[in-house]
C-alpha atoms as a PDB file:
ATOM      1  CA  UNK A   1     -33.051  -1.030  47.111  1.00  0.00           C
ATOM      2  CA  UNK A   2     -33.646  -3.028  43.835  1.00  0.00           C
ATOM      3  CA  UNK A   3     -30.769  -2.203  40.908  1.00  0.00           C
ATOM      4  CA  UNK A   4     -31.315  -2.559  36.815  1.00  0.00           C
ATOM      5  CA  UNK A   5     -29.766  -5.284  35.163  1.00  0.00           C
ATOM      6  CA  UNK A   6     -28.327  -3.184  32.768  1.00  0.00           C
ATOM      7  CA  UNK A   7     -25.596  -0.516  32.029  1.00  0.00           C
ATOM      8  CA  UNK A   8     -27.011   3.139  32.652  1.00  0.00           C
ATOM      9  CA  UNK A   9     -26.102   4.837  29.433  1.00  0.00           C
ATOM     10  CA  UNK A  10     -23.947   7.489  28.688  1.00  0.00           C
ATOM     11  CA  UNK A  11     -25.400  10.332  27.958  1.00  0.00           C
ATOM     12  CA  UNK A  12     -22.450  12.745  27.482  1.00  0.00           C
ATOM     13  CA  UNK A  13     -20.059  10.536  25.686  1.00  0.00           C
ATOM     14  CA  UNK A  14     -18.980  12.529  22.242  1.00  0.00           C
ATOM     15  CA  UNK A  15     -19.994  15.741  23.940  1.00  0.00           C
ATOM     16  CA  UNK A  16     -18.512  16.874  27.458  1.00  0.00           C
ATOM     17  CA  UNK A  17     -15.452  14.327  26.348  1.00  0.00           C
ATOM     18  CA  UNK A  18     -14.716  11.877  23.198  1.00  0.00           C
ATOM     19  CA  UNK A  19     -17.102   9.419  22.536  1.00  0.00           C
ATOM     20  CA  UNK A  20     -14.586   6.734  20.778  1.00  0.00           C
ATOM     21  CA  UNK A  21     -12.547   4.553  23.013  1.00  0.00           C
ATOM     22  CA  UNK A  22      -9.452   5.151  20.719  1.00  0.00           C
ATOM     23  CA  UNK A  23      -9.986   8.641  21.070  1.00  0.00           C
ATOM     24  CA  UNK A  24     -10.519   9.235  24.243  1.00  0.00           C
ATOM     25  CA  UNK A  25      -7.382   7.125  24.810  1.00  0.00           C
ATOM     26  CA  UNK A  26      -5.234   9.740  22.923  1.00  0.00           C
ATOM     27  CA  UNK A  27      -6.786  12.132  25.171  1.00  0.00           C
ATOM     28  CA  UNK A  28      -5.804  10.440  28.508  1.00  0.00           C
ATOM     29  CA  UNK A  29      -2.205   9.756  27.119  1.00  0.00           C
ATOM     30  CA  UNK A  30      -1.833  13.364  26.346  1.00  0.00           C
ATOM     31  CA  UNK A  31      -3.309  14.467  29.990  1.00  0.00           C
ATOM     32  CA  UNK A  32      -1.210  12.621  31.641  1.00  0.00           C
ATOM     33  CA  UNK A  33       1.981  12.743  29.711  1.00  0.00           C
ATOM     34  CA  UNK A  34       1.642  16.464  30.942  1.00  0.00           C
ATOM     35  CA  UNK A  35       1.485  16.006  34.380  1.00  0.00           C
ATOM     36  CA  UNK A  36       4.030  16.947  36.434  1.00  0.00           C
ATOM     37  CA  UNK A  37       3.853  15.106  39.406  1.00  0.00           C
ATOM     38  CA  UNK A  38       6.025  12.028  40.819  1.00  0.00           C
ATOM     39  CA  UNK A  39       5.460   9.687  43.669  1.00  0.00           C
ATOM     40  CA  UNK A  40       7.201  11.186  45.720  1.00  0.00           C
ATOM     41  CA  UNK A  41       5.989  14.125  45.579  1.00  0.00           C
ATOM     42  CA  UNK A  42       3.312  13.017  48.097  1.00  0.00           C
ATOM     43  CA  UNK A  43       3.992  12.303  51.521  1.00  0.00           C
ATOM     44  CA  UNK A  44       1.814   9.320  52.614  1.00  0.00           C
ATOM     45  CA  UNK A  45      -1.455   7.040  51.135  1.00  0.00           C
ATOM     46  CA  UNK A  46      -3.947   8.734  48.867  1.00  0.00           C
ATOM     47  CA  UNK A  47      -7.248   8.327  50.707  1.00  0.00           C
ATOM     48  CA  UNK A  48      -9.153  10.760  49.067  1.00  0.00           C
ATOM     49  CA  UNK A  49      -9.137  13.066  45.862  1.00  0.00           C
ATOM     50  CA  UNK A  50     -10.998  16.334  44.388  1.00  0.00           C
ATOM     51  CA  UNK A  51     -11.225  16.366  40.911  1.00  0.00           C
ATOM     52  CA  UNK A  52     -12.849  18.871  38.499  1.00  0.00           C
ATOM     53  CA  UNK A  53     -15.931  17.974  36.173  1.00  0.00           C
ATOM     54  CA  UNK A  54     -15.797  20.580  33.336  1.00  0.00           C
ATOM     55  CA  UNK A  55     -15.552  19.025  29.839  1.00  0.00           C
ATOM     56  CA  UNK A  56     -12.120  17.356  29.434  1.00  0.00           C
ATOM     57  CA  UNK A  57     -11.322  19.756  26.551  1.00  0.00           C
ATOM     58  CA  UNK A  58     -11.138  22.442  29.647  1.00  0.00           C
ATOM     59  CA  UNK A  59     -10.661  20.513  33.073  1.00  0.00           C
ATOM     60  CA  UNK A  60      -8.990  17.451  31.808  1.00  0.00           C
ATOM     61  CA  UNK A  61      -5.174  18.015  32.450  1.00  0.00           C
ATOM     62  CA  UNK A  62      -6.311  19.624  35.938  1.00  0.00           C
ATOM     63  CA  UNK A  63      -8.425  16.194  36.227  1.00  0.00           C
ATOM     64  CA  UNK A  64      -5.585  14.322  35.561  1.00  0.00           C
ATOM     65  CA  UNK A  65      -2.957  15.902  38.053  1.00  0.00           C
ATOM     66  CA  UNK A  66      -5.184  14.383  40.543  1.00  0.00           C
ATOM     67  CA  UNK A  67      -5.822  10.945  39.159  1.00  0.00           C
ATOM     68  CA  UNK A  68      -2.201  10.705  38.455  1.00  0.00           C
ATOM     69  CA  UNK A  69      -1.859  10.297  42.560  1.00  0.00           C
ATOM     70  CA  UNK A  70      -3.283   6.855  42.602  1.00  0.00           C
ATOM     71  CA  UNK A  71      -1.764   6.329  39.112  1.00  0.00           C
ATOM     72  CA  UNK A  72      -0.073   3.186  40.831  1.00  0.00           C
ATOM     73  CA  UNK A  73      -2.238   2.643  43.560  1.00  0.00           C
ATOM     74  CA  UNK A  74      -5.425   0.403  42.336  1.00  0.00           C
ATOM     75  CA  UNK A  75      -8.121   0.008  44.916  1.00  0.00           C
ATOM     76  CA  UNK A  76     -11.015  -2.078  45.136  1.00  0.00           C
ATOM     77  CA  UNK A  77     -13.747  -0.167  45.772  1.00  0.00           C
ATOM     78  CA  UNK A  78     -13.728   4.192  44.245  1.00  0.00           C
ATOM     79  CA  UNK A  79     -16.892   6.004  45.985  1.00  0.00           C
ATOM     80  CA  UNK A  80     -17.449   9.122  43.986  1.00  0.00           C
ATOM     81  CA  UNK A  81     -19.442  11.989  45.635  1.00  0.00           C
ATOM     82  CA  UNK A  82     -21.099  14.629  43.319  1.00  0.00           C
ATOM     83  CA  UNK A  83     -23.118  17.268  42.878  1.00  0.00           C
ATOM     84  CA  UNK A  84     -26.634  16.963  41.098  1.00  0.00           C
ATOM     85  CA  UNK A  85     -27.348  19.600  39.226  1.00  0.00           C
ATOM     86  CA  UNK A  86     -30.812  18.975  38.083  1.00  0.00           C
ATOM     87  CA  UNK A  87     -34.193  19.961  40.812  1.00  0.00           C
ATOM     88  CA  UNK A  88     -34.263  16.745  42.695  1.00  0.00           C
ATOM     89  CA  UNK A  89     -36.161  16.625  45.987  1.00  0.00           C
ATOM     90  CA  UNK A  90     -33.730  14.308  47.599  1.00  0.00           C
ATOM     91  CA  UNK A  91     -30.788  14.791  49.740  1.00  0.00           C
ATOM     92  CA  UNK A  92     -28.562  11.598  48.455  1.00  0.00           C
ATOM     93  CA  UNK A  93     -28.888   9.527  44.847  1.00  0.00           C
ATOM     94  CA  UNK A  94     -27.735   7.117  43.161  1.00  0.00           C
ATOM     95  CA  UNK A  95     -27.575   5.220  40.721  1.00  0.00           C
ATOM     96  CA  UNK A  96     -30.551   2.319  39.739  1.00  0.00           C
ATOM     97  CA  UNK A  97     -28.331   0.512  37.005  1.00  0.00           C
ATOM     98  CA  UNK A  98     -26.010  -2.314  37.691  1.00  0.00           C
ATOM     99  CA  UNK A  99     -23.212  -0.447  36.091  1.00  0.00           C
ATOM    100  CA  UNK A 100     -21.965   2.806  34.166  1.00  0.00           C
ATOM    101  CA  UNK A 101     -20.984   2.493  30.759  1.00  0.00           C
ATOM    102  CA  UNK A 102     -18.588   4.615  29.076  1.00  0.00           C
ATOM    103  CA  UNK A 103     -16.391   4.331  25.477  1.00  0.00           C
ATOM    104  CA  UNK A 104     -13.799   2.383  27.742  1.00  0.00           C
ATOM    105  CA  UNK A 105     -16.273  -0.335  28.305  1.00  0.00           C
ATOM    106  CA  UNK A 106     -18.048  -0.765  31.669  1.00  0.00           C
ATOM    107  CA  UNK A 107     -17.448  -0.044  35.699  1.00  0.00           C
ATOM    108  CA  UNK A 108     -19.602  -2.501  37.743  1.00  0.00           C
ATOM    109  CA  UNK A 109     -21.809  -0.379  40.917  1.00  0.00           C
ATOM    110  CA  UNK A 110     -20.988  -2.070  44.149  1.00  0.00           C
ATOM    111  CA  UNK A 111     -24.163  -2.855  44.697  1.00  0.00           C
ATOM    112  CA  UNK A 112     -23.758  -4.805  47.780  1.00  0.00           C
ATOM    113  CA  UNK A 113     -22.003  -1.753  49.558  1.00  0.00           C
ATOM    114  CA  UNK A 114     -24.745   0.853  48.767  1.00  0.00           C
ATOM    115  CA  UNK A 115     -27.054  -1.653  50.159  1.00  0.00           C
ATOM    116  CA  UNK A 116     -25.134  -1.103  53.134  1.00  0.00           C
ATOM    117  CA  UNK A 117     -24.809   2.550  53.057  1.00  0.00           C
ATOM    118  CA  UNK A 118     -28.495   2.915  52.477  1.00  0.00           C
ATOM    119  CA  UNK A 119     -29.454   1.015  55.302  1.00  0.00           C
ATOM    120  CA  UNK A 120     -27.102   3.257  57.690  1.00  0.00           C
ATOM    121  CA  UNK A 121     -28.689   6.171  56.334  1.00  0.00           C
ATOM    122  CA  UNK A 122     -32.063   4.749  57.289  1.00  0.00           C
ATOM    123  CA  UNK A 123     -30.768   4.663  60.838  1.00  0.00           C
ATOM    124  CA  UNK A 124     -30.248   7.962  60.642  1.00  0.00           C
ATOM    125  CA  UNK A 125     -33.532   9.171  59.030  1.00  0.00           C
ATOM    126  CA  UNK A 126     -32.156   9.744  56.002  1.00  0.00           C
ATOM    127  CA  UNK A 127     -32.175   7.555  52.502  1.00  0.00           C
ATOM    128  CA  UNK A 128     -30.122   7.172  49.095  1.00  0.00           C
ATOM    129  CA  UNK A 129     -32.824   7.289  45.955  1.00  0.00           C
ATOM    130  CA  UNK A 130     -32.406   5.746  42.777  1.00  0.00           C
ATOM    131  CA  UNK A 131     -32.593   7.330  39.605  1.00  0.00           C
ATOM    132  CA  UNK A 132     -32.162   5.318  36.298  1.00  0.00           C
ATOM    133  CA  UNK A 133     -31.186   7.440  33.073  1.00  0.00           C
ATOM    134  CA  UNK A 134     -29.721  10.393  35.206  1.00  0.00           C
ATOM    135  CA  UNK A 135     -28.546  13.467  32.407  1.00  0.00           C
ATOM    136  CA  UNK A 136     -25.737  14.217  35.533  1.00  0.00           C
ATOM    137  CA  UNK A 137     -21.936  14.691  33.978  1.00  0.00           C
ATOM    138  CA  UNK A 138     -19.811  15.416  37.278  1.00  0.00           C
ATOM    139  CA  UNK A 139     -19.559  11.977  38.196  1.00  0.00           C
ATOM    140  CA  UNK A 140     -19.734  10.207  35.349  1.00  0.00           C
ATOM    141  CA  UNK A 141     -16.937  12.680  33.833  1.00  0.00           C
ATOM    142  CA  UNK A 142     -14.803  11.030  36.143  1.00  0.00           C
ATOM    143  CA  UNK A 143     -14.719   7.411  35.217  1.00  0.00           C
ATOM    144  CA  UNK A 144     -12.590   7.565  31.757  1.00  0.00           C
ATOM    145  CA  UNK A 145      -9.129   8.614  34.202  1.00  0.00           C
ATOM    146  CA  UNK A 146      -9.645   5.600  36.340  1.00  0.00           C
ATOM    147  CA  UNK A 147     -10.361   3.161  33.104  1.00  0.00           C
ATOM    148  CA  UNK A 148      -7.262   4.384  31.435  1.00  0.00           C
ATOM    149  CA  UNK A 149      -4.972   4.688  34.850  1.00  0.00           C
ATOM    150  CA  UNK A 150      -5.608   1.019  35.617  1.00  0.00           C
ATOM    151  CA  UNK A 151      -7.116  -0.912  33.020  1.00  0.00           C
ATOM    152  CA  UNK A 152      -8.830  -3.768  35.304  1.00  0.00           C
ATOM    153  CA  UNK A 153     -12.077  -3.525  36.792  1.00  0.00           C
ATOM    154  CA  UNK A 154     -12.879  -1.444  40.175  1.00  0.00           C
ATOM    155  CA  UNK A 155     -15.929  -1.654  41.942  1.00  0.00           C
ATOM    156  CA  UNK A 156     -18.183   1.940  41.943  1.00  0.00           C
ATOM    157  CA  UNK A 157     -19.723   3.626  44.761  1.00  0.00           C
ATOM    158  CA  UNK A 158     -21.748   6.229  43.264  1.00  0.00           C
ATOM    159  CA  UNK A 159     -23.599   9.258  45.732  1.00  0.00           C
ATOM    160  CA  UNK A 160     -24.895  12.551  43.799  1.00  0.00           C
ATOM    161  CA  UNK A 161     -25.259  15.210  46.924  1.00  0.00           C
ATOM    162  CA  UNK A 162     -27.723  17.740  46.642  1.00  0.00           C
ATOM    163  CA  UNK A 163     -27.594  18.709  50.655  1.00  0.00           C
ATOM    164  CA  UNK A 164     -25.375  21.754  52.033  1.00  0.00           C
ATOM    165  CA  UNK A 165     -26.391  21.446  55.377  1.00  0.00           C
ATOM    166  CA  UNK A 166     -23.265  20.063  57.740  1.00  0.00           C
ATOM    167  CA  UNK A 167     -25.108  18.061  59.946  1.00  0.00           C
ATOM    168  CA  UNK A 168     -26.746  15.765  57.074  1.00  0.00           C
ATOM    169  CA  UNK A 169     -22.914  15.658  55.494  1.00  0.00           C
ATOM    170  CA  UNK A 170     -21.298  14.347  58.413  1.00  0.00           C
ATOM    171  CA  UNK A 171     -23.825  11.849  59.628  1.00  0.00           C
ATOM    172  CA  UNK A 172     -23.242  11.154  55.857  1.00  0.00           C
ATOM    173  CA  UNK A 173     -19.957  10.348  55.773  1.00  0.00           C
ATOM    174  CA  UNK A 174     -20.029   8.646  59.464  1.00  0.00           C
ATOM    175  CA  UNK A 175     -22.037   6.085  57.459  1.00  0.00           C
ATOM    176  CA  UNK A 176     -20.128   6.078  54.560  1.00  0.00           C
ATOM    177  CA  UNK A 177     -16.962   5.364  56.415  1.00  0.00           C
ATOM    178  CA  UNK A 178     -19.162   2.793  58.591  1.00  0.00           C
ATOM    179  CA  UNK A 179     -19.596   1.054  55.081  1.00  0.00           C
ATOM    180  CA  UNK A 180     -16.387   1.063  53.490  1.00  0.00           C
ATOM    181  CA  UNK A 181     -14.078   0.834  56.845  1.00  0.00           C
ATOM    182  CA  UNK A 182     -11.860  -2.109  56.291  1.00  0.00           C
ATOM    183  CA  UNK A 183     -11.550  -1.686  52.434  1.00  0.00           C
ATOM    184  CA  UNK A 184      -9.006  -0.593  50.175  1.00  0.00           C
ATOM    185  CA  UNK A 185     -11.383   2.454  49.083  1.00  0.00           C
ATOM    186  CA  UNK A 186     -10.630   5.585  47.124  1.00  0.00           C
ATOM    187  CA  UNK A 187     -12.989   8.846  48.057  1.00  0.00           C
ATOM    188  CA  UNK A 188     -13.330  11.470  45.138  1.00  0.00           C
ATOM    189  CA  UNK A 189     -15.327  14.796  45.251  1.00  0.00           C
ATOM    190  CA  UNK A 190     -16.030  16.309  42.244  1.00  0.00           C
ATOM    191  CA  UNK A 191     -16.505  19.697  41.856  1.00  0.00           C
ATOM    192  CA  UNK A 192     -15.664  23.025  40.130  1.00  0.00           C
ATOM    193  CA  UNK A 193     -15.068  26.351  41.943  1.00  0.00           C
ATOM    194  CA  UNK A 194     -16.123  29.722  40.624  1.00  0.00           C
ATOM    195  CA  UNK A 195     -18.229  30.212  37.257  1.00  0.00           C
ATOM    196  CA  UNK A 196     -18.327  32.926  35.215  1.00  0.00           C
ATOM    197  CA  UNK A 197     -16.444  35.827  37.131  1.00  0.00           C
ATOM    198  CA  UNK A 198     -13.274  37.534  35.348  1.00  0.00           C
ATOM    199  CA  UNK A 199      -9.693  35.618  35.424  1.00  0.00           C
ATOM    200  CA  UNK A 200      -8.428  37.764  38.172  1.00  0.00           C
ATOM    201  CA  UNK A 201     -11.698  37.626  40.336  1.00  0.00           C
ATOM    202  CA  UNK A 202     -11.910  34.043  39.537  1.00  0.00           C
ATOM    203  CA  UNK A 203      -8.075  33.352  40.421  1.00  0.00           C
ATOM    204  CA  UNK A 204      -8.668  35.469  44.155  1.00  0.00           C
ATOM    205  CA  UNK A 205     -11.683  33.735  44.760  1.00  0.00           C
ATOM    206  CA  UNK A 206     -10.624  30.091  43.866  1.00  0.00           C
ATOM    207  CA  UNK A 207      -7.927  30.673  45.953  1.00  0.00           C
ATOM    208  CA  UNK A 208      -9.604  30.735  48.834  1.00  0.00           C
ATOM    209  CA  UNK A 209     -11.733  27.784  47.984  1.00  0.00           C
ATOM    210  CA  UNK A 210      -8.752  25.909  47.649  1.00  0.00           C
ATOM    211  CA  UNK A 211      -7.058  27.294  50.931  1.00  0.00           C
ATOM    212  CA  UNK A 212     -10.188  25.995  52.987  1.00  0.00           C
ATOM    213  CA  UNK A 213      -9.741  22.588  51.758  1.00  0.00           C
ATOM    214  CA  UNK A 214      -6.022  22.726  52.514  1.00  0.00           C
ATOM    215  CA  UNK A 215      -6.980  23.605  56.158  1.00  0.00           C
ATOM    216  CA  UNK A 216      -8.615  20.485  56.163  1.00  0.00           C
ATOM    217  CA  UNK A 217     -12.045  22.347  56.834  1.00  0.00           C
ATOM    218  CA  UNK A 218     -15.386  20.837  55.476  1.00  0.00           C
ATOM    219  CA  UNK A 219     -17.739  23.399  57.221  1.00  0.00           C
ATOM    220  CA  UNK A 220     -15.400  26.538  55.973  1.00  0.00           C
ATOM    221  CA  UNK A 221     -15.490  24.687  52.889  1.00  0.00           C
ATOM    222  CA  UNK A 222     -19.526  24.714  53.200  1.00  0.00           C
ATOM    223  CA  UNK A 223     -20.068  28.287  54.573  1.00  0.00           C
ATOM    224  CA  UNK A 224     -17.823  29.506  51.475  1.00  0.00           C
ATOM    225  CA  UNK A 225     -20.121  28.462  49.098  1.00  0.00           C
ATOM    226  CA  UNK A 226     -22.691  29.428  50.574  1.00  0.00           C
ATOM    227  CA  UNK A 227     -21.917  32.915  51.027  1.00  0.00           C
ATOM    228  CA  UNK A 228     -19.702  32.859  47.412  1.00  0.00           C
ATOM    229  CA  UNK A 229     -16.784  34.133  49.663  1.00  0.00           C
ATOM    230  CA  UNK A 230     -15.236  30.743  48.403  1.00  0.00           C
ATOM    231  CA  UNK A 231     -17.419  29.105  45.872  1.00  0.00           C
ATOM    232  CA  UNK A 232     -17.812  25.235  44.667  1.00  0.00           C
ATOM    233  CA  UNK A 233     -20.915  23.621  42.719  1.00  0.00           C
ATOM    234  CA  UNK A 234     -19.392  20.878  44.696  1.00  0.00           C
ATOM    235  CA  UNK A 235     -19.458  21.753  47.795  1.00  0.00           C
ATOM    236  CA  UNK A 236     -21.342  19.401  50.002  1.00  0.00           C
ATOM    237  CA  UNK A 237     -19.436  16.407  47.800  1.00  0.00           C
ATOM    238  CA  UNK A 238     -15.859  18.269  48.834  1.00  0.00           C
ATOM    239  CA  UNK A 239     -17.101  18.470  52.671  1.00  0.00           C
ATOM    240  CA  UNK A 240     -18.126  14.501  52.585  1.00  0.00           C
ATOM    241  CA  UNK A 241     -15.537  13.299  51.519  1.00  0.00           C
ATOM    242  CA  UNK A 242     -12.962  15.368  53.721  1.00  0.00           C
ATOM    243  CA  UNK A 243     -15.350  14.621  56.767  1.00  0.00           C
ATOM    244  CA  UNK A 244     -14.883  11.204  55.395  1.00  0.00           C
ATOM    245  CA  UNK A 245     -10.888  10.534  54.800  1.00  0.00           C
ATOM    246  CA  UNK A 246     -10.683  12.370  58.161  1.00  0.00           C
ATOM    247  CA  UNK A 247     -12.515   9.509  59.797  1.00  0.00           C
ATOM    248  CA  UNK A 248     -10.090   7.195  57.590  1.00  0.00           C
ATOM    249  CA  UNK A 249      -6.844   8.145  59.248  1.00  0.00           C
ATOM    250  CA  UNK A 250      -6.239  11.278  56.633  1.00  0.00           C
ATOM    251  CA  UNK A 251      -4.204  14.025  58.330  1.00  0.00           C
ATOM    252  CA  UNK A 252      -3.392  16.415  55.298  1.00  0.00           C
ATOM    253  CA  UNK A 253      -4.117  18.079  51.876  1.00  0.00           C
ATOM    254  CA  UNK A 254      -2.152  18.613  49.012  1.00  0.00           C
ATOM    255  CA  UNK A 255      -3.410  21.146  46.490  1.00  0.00           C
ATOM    256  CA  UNK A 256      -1.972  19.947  42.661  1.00  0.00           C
ATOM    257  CA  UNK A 257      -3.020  21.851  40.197  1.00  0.00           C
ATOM    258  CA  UNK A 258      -5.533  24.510  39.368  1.00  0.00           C
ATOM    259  CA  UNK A 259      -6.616  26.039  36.476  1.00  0.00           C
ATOM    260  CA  UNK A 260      -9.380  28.006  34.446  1.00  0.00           C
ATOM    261  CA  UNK A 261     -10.865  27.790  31.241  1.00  0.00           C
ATOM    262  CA  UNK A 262      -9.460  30.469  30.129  1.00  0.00           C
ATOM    263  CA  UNK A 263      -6.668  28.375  29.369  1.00  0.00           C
ATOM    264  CA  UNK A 264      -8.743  26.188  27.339  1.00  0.00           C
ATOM    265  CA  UNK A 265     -10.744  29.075  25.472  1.00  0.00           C
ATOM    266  CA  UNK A 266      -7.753  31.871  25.587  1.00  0.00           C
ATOM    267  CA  UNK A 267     -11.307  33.966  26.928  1.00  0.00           C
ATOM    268  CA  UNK A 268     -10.202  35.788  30.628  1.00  0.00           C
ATOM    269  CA  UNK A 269     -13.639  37.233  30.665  1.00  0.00           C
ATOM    270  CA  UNK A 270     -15.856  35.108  31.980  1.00  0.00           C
ATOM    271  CA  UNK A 271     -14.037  31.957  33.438  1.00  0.00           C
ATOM    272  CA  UNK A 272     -14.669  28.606  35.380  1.00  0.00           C
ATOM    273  CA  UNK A 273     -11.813  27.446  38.012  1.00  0.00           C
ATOM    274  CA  UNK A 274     -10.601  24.154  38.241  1.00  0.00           C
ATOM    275  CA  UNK A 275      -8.661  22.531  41.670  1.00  0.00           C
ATOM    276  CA  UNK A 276      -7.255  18.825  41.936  1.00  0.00           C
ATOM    277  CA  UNK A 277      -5.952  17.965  45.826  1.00  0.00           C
ATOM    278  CA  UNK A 278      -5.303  15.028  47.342  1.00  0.00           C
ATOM    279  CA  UNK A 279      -5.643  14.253  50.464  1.00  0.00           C
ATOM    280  CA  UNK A 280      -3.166  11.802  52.482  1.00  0.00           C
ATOM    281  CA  UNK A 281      -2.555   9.678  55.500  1.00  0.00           C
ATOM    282  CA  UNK A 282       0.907  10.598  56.248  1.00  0.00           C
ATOM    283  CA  UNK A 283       1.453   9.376  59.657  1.00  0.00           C
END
């Protein structure tokens, strides 16, 4: 696995969210000045967050309820698991640049860790595949919260998911915890739930999305969207990373928020849901 020396380029910066650091600043302070949740309102360690990936204009303060969990809690290494929503024939990707760059300035890849990673996989008959100048917004979306929450450098673990099959996910995460046990890591999943159905369809169905990750189930979680009985463009990101916390020591969810666009638009329609959780080692 050889990496670029350079910064992969953003290529939604000014679109999906602002594309000025001083702007985008305003925008954080404004999230999270609206977020209603205090330490204590969580009972243990965040291990692991889901986060939405609309455009901040719609998903942002959801976005933030989340990220506002680890407000305090800077760790060394963030892995964030996405979707890929381009064709690509591969089951895992990542990233072929040295780092991400966004109006906040840049978040170095932990290159040395998806070395690792990859070479489980390999064990395992499966592979991570690098892509330079990837068009995907769910994971980069993400980076701006962490930037403005901490303000010193973290190390990024990058993996866009294109698999729904449960068997590839958990061998997945068995090696991702493999490669990351013993580190102060952070797991996100981003994801969005239902597109395009009307508010109250939207609202029943997202519910039930978000009741399956409660339980604490990655293969309900799975089998939801699959069958659009519960469903998440993020799906097989949301199962890896619950499979992985699990392994971690995590023993429960906390939904935070959750939202839809309408909110953003005023448009009940046609509407996209939004879900933050954490999930926590309490014991």
């Amino acid at each position: 696995m050889e990496f670029l020396s350079d910064a992969r380029p953003s290529p939604i910066a000014g679109t999906w969210y602002a594309g000025k650091a001083a702007a985008l600043s305003r925008q954080m302070e404004a999230f999270f000045g609206a977020v209603k949740l205090k330490k204590e309102d969580l009972p243990g360690r965040v291990l692991g967050l889901m986060v939405p990936h609309a455009g901040h204009r719609y998903s942002g303060q959801t976005a933030a309820y989340g990220y506002q969990a680890v407000a305090d809690s800077l760790r060394q290494l963030v892995v964030i698991l996405s979707p890929l929503h381009q064709f690509f024939p591969d089951d895992f990707v990542t990233t072929a640049h040295a780092a991400y760059q966004t109006p906040l300035g840049e978040v170095r890849v932990a290159q040395p860790e998806l070395q690792q990673l990859n070479r489980l996989l390999d064990e395992s008959e499966m592979a991570l595949t690098q892509v330079a100048r990837d068009g995907e917004h769910s994971l980069e979306i993400q980076l701006p919260f962490l930037q403005y929450l901490w303000k010193t450098p973290f190390d990024l673990l990058p993996v866009m998911i294109r698999t729904h099959e449960n068997n590839k996910l958990e061998a997945f995460s068995a090696a991702l915890q493999q490669t990351i046990g013993g580190m102060d890591a952070l797991v996100i999943a981003s994801t969005d739930l239902s597109h395009f159905f009307p508010h109250l369809t939207a609202q029943m169905l997202d519910a039930e999305t978000l009741r399956r990750v409660r339980d604490f189930n990655p293969q309900a979680v799975l089998e939801g969207d699959f069958d659009q009985s519960a469903p998440a463009c993020g799906s097989g990101a949301v199962a890896a990373m619950l499979y992985a916390t699990r392994s971690m020591g995590a023993d429960k969810v906390q939904i935070l928020n959750y939202s839809t666009s309408a909110e953003a638009t005023g448009d009940e329609s046609s509407v996209v849901g939004y879900g933050a959780a954490a999930v926590l080692k309490t014991k």
